[in-house]
Protein backbone atom coordinates (compact mmCIF):
# COMPACT_ATOMS: atom_id res chain seq x y z
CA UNK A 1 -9.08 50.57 2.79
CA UNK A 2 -6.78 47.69 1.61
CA UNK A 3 -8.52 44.18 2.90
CA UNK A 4 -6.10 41.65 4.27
CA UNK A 5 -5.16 38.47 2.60
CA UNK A 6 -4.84 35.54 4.27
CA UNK A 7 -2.76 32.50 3.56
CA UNK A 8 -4.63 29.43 3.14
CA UNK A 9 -2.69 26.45 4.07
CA UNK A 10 -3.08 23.49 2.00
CA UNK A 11 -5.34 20.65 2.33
CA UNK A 12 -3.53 17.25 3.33
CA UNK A 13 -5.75 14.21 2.53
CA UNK A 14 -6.46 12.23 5.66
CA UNK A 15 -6.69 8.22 5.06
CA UNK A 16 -6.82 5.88 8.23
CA UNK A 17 -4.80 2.52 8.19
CA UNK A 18 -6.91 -0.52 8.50
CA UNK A 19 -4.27 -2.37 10.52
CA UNK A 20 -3.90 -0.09 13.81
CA UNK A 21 -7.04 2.14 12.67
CA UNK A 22 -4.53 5.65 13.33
CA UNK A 23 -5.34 8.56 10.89
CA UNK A 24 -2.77 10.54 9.08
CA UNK A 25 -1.84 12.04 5.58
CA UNK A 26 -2.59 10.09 2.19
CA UNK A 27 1.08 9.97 1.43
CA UNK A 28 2.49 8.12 4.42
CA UNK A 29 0.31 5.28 3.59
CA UNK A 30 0.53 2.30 1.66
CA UNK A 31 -2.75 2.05 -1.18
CA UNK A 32 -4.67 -1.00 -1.39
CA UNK A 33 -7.06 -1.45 -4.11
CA UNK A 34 -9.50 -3.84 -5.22
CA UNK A 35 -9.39 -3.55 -9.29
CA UNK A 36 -11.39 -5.35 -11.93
CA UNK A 37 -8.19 -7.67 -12.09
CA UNK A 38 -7.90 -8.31 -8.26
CA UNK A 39 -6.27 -6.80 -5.19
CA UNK A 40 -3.34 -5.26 -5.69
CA UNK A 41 -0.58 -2.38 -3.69
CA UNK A 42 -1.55 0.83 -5.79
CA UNK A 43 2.47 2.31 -5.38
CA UNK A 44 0.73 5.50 -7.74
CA UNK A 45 -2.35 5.98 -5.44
CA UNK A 46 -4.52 6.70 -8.79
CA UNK A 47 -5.49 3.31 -9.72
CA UNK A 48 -8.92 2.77 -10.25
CA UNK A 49 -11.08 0.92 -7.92
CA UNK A 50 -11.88 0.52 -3.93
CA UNK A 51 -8.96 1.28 -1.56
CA UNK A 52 -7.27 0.92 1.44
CA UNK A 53 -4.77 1.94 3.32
CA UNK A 54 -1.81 0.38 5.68
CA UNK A 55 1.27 1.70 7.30
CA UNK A 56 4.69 0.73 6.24
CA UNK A 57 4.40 -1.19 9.31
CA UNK A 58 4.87 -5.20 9.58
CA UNK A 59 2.19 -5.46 12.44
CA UNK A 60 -0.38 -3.35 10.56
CA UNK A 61 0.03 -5.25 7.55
CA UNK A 62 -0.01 -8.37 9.24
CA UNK A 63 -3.67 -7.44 11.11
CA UNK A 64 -4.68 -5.72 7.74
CA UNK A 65 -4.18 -9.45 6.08
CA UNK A 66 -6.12 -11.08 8.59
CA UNK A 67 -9.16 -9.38 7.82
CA UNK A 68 -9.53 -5.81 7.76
CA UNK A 69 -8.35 -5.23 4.32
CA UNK A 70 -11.16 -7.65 3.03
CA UNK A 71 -13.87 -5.53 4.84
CA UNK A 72 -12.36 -2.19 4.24
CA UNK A 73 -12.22 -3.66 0.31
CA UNK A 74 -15.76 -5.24 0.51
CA UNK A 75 -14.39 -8.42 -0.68
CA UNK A 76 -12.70 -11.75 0.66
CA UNK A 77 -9.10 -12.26 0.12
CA UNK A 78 -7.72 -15.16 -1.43
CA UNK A 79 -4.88 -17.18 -1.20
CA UNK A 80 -3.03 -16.30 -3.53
CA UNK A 81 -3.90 -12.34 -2.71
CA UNK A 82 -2.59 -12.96 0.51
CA UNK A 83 0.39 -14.54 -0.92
CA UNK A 84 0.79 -11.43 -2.95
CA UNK A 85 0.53 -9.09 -0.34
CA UNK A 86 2.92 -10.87 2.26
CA UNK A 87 5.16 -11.10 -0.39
CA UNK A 88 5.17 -7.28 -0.96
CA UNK A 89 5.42 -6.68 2.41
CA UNK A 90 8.58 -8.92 2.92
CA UNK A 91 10.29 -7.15 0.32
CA UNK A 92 9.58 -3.86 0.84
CA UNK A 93 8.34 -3.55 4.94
CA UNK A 94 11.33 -3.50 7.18
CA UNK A 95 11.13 -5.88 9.99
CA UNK A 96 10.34 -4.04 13.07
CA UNK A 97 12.98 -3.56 16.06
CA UNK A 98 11.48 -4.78 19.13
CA UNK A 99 10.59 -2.34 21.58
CA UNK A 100 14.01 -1.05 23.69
CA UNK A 101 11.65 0.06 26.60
CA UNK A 102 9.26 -3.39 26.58
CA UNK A 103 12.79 -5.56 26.52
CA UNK A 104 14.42 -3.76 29.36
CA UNK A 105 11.15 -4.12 31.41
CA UNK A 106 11.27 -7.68 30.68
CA UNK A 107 14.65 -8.51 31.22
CA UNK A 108 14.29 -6.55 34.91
């Protein structure tokens, strides 16, 4: 008798954001790591050191900044790292649209 193979499907890395604390793949988050030469984004996500992860997300980043990055990194941000990392996120974060449903409410 001929046994049955079954597909596997593949593994997909789950990572949780330290800004809103949601869980999804690896690859839809942004890599933080804390490296011998400081904190840093980690755009490869092979860098050596501790990491953590945000959303491409202003708000997350923003909460992130404030202080979960530092414990998710086991270290305490400085200025300049903070700097850094709201500099990164300006560039490279699109500014989020405000929330059609929360405006109309407002407005009515």
């Amino acid at each position: 008798m001929v046994k049955k193979t079954r597909r596997r499907s593949k593994h997909v890395p789950q990572r949780t954001c330290v800004g809103c604390r949601e869980v999804l793949p690896k690859r839809s988050l942004i890599r933080i790591v804390k490296s011998p030469e400081g904190v840093l984004v980690d755009l490869t996500g092979k860098a050596h050191g501790r990491g953590a992860y945000l959303h491409d997300q202003r708000s997350c980043w923003m909460r992130g900044i404030k202080g979960g990055l530092g414990h998710a990194l086991k270290t305490e941000l400085t200025e300049q790292e903070k700097q850094m990392l709201l500099d990164y996120m300006n560039q490279h974060i699109p500014a989020e649209e405000p929330d059609v449903k929360g405006a109309e409410e407002l407005s009515g």
